[in-house]
Each structure stands twice: as structure tokens, then as C-alpha cells.
Protein backbone atom coordinates (compact mmCIF):
# COMPACT_ATOMS: atom_id res chain seq x y z
CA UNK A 1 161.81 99.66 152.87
CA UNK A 2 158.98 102.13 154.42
CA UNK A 3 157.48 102.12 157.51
CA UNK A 4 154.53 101.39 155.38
CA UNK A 5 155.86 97.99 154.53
CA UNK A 6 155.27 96.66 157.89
CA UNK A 7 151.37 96.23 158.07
CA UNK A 8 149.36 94.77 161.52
CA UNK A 9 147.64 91.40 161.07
CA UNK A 10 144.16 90.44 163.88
CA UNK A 11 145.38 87.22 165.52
CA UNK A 12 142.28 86.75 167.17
CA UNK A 13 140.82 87.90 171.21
CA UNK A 14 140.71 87.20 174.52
CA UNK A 15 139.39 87.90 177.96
CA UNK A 16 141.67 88.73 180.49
CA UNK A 17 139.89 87.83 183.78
CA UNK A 18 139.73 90.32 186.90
CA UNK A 19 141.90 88.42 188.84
CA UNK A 20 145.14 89.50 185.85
CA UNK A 21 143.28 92.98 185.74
CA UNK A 22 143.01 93.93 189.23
CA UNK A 23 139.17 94.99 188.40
CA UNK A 24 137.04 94.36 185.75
CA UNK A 25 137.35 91.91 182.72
CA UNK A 26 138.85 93.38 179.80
CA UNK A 27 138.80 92.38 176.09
CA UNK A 28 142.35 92.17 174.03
CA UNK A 29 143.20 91.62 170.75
CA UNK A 30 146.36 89.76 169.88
CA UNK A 31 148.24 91.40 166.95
CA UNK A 32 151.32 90.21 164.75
CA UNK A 33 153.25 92.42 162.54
CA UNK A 34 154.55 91.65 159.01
CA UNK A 35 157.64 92.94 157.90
CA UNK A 36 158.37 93.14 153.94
CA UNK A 37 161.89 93.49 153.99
CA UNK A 38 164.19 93.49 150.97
CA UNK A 39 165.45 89.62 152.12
CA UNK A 40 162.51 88.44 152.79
CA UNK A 41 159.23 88.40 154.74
CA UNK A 42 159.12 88.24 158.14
CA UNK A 43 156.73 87.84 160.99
CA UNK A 44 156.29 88.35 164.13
CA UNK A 45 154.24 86.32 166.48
CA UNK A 46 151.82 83.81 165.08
CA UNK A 47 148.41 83.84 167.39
CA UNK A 48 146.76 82.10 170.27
CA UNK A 49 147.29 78.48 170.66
CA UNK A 50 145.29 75.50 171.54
CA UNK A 51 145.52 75.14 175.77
CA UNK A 52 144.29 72.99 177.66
CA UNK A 53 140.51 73.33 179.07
CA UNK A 54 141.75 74.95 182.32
CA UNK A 55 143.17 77.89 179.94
CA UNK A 56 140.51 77.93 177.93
CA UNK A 57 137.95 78.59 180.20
CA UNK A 58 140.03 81.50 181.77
CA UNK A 59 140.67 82.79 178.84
CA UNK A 60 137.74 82.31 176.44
CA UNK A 61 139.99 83.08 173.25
CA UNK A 62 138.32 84.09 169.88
CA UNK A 63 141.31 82.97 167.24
CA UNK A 64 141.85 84.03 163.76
CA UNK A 65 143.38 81.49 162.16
CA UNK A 66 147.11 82.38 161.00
CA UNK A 67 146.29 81.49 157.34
CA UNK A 68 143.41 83.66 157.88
CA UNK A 69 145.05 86.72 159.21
CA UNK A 70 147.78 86.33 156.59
CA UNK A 71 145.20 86.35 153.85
CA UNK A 72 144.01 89.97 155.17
CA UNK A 73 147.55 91.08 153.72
CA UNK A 74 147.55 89.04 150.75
CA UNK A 75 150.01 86.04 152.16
CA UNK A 76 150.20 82.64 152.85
CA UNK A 77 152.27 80.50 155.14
CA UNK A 78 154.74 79.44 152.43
CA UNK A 79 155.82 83.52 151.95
CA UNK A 80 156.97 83.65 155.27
CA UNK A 81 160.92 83.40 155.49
CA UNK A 82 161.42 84.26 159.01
CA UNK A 83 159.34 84.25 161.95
CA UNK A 84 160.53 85.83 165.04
CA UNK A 85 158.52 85.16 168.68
CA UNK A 86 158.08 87.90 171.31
CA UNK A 87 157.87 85.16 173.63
CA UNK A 88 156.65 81.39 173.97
CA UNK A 89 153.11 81.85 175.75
CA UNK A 90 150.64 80.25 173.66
CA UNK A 91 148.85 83.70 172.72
CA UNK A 92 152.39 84.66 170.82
CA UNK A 93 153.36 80.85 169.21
CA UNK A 94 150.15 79.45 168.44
CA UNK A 95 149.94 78.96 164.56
CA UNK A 96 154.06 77.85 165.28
CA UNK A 97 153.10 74.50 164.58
CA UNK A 98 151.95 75.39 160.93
CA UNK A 99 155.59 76.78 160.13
CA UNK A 100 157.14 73.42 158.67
CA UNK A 101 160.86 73.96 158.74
CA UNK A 102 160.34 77.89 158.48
CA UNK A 103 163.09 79.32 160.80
CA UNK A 104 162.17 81.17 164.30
CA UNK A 105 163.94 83.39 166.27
CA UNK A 106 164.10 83.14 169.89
CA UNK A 107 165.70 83.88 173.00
CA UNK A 108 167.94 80.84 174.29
CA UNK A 109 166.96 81.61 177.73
CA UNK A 110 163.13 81.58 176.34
CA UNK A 111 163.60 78.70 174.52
CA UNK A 112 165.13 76.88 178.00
CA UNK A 113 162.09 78.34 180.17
CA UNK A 114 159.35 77.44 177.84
CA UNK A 115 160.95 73.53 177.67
CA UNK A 116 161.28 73.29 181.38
CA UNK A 117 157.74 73.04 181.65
CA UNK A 118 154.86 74.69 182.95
CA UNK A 119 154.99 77.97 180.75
CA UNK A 120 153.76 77.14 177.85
CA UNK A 121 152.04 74.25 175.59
CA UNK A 122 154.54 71.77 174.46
CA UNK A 123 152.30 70.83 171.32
CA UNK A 124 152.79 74.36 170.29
CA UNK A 125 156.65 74.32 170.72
CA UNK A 126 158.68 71.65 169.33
CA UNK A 127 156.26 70.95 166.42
CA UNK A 128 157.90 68.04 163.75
CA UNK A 129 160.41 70.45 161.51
CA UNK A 130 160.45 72.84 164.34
CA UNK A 131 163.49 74.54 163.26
CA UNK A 132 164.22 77.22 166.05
CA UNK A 133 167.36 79.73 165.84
CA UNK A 134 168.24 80.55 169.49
CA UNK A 135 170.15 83.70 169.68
CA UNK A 136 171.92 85.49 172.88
CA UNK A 137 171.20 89.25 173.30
CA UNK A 138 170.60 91.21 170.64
CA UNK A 139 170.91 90.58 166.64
CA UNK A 140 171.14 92.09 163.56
CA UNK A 141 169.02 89.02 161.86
CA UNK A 142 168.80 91.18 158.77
CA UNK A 143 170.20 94.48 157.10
CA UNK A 144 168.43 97.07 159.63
CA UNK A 145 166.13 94.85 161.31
CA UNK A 146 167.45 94.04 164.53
CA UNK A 147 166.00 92.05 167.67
CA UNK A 148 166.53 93.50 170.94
CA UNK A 149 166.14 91.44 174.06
CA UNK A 150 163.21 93.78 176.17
CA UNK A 151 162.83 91.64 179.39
CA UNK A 152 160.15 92.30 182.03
CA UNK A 153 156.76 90.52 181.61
CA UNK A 154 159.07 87.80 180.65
CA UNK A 155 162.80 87.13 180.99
CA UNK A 156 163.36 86.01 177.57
CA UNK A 157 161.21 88.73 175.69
CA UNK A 158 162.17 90.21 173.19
CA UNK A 159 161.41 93.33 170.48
CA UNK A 160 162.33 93.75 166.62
CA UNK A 161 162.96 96.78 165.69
CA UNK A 162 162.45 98.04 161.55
CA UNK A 163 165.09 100.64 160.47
CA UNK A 164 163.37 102.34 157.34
CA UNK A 165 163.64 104.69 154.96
CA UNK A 166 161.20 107.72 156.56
CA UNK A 167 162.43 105.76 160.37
CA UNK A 168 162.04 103.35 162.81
CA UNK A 169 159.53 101.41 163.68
CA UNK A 170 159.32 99.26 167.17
CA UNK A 171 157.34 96.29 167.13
CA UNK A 172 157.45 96.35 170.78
CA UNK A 173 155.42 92.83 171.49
CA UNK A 174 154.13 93.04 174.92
CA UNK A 175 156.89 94.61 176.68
CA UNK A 176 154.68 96.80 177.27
CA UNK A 177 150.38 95.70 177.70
CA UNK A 178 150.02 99.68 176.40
CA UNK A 179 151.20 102.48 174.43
CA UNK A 180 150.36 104.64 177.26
CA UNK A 181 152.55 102.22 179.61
CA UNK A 182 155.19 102.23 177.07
CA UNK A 183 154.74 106.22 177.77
CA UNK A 184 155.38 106.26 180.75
CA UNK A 185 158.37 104.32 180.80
CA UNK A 186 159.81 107.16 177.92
CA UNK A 187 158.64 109.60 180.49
CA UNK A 188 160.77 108.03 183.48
CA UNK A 189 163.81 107.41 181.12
CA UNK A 190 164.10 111.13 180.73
CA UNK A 191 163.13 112.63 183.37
CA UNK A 192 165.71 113.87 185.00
CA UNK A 193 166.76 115.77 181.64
CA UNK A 194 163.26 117.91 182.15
CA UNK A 195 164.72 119.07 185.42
CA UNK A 196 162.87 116.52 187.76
CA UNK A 197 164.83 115.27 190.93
CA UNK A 198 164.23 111.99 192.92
CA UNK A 199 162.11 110.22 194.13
CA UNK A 200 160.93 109.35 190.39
CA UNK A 201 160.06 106.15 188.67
CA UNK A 202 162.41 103.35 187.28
CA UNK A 203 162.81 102.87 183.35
CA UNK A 204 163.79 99.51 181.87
CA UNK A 205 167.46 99.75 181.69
CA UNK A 206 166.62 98.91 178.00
CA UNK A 207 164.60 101.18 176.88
CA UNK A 208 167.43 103.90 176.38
CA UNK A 209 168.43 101.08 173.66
CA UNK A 210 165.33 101.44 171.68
CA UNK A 211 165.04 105.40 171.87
CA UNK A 212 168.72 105.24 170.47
CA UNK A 213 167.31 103.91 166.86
CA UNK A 214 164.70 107.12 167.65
CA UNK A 215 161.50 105.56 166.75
CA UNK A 216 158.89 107.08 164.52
CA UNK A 217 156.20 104.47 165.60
CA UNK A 218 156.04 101.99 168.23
CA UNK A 219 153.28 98.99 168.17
CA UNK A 220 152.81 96.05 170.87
CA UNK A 221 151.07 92.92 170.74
CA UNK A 222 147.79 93.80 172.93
CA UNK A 223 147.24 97.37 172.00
CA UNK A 224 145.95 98.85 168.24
CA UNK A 225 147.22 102.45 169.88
CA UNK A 226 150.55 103.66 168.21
CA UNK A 227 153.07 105.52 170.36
CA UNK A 228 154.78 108.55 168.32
CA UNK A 229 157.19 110.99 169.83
CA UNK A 230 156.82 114.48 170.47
CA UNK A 231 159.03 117.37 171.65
CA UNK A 232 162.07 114.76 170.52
CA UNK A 233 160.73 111.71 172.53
């Protein structure tokens, strides 16, 4: 498996309102990732949900339908033999529901959050054949592809990483909104090996975990920019 055998799928948009922005409305797109691994294909994330008017309004999503988005690489629904979800918010499990008895990876603390209520859309979660395989921590689910719990815009997210022939490739979901914030974060992780003292920011405790596989690309769910390392990070 090459890097080149994970390819970017267009979910659909939305409009994040100033009030989430903290200044003007801003347009994002909603990306999965397809991974054509040697056991299988696997996705992750499966678009923007159906919510309920309140969300829609605040919103004002633009969805590409999963079938859709699949056909852009050639794929239906029935190739898929894994699907793994960043997290539960309806912008990252919406086409769930059209997964029959495919299985899907999650967090068991996600999986707990999003049933308690008021986090996600319960039409979009336990769908009939809903066949979810909660996991604790971090997983090798298959031979080099491994999820890694990434927790910070949600408790329960999580991030696959694709060991590959020429690399690794994060799919980083929206642990990070940005490549540029994802940046920054690799910036504060190693800063005090450029020489920098304190005060200086704080790194995700768990992003020293993903810089150990040494990433050739990283991706997120919001952002078609690609983070690749220089001077070793």
C-alpha cells in the first residue's frame, strides 16, 4: 500500500456562523478519506447528517450524498469493509445510516457521550443493523493502520493513521480545524529542542504519538491543506 492509495472524497459544505468563528462567517468543506488497504477498504467519516431545523438553519449545509462522493473514486457502499468515525457529530456520521451491518469503529467513551443525548442525532446513530465496534485507546484494526485516540475538540476523537510503503499518512479528522493549527501544535511539541525556554505553548500530550510513526502527510476533516514536514518535523 502507497500513500497514493488513500484518496480524499467532498462530503459536502457548511457555514460556520460568527458566533463559532469569533468574526466573520466562514465556508468549510467536510472531507472523508478512503483507505485501499490490502484487507479491505476502509473509510473514514461518512458526511453531514440530517438535523433538526434549529441546526439547519445555523448551519446551512450543502451535502454530497455518500453514494455520490464514493462514486468520485469509483465505489459504492457495498465496497466498504470498515468504516471508522472521527467522532459522532452529525457532520462526521451522516451517511452512517446507509452502512447496513458494515462495521464502525468508535471510541467507547464516544459511543457513551453521543447516546446520552444532546450531542448528536439519534436517527443518525443507532440506525437498524447498526453494528458499532467500540474500542478503548488505541488499535491496530488492521496490519499498519492503526487508530489513535486524539482528544480535544472532543473527548472521544479519534485519528487513523496509514503506515505505507513511501510513509505515513495521518488522517487527522478534526483534531485539528487546520493544517496550520496542526502546525503549531508540531511547533510547541518541539520547542524546547530548538533551544526555546518557558513560557511557551502546550502540545497535546498526544501528538508526540503521531510524530513517532513520522508522517509524510497529514489531512483533517475541514481543511483541503496538507501538512508535510520539514527540517525533520
Amino acid at each position: 500500500m502507497r500513500i497514493e492509495d488513500v484518496r480524499r472524497i467532498t462530503l459536502g459544505t457548511f457555514v460556520r456562523p460568527p458566533e463559532e468563528t469569533g468574526g466573520e462567517p466562514r465556508v468549510e468543506a467536510v472531507y472523508g478519506y478512503l483507505v485501499r488497504h490490502d484487507h479491505g477498504l476502509v473509510l473514514l467519516d461518512t458526511g453531514i447528517g440530517e438535523g433538526d431545523a434549529e441546526t439547519e438553519a445555523w448551519y446551512r449545509p450543502r451535502r454530497v450524498p455518500l453514494q455520490q462522493a464514493l462514486a468520485t473514486a469509483g465505489r459504492t457502499i457495498d465496497d466498504l469493509d470498515l468504516v471508522v468515525n472521527c467522532h459522532l457529530h452529525f457532520d462526521h456520521c451522516g451517511g452512517n445510516p446507509l452502512l447496513g451491518s458494515t462495521p464502525i469503529l468508535a471510541q467507547r467513551t464516544e459511543l457513551a457521550t453521543a447516546r446520552a443525548g444532546d450531542y448528536t442525532f439519534d436517527h443518525l446513530l443507532d440506525h437498524p443493523g447498526a453494528s458499532y465496534r467500540e474500542i478503548d485507546g488505541e488499535v491496530e484494526v488492521l496490519p499498519g493502520l492503526h487508530v489513535v485516540p486524539t482528544p480535544g475538540h472532543v473527548d472521544g476523537h479519534q485519528s487513523l493513521v496509514v503506515e505505507c510503503e513511501d510513509g505515513s499518512l495521518v488522517l487527522a479528522g478534526q483534531s485539528h480545524d487546520s493544517a496550520s493549527a496542526w502546525s503549531a501544535d508540531v511547533m510547541a511539541a518541539g520547542a524546547r529542542d530548538l533551544g526555546h525556554t518557558d513560557p511557551l505553548p502546550l502540545a497535546p500530550a498526544w501528538i508526540e504519538r503521531l510524530l513517532a510513526f513520522d508522517p509524510r502527510r497529514v489531512v483533517f476533516a475541514h481543511d483541503a491543506a496538507v501538512w508535510e514536514p520539514t527540517d525533520g518535523r
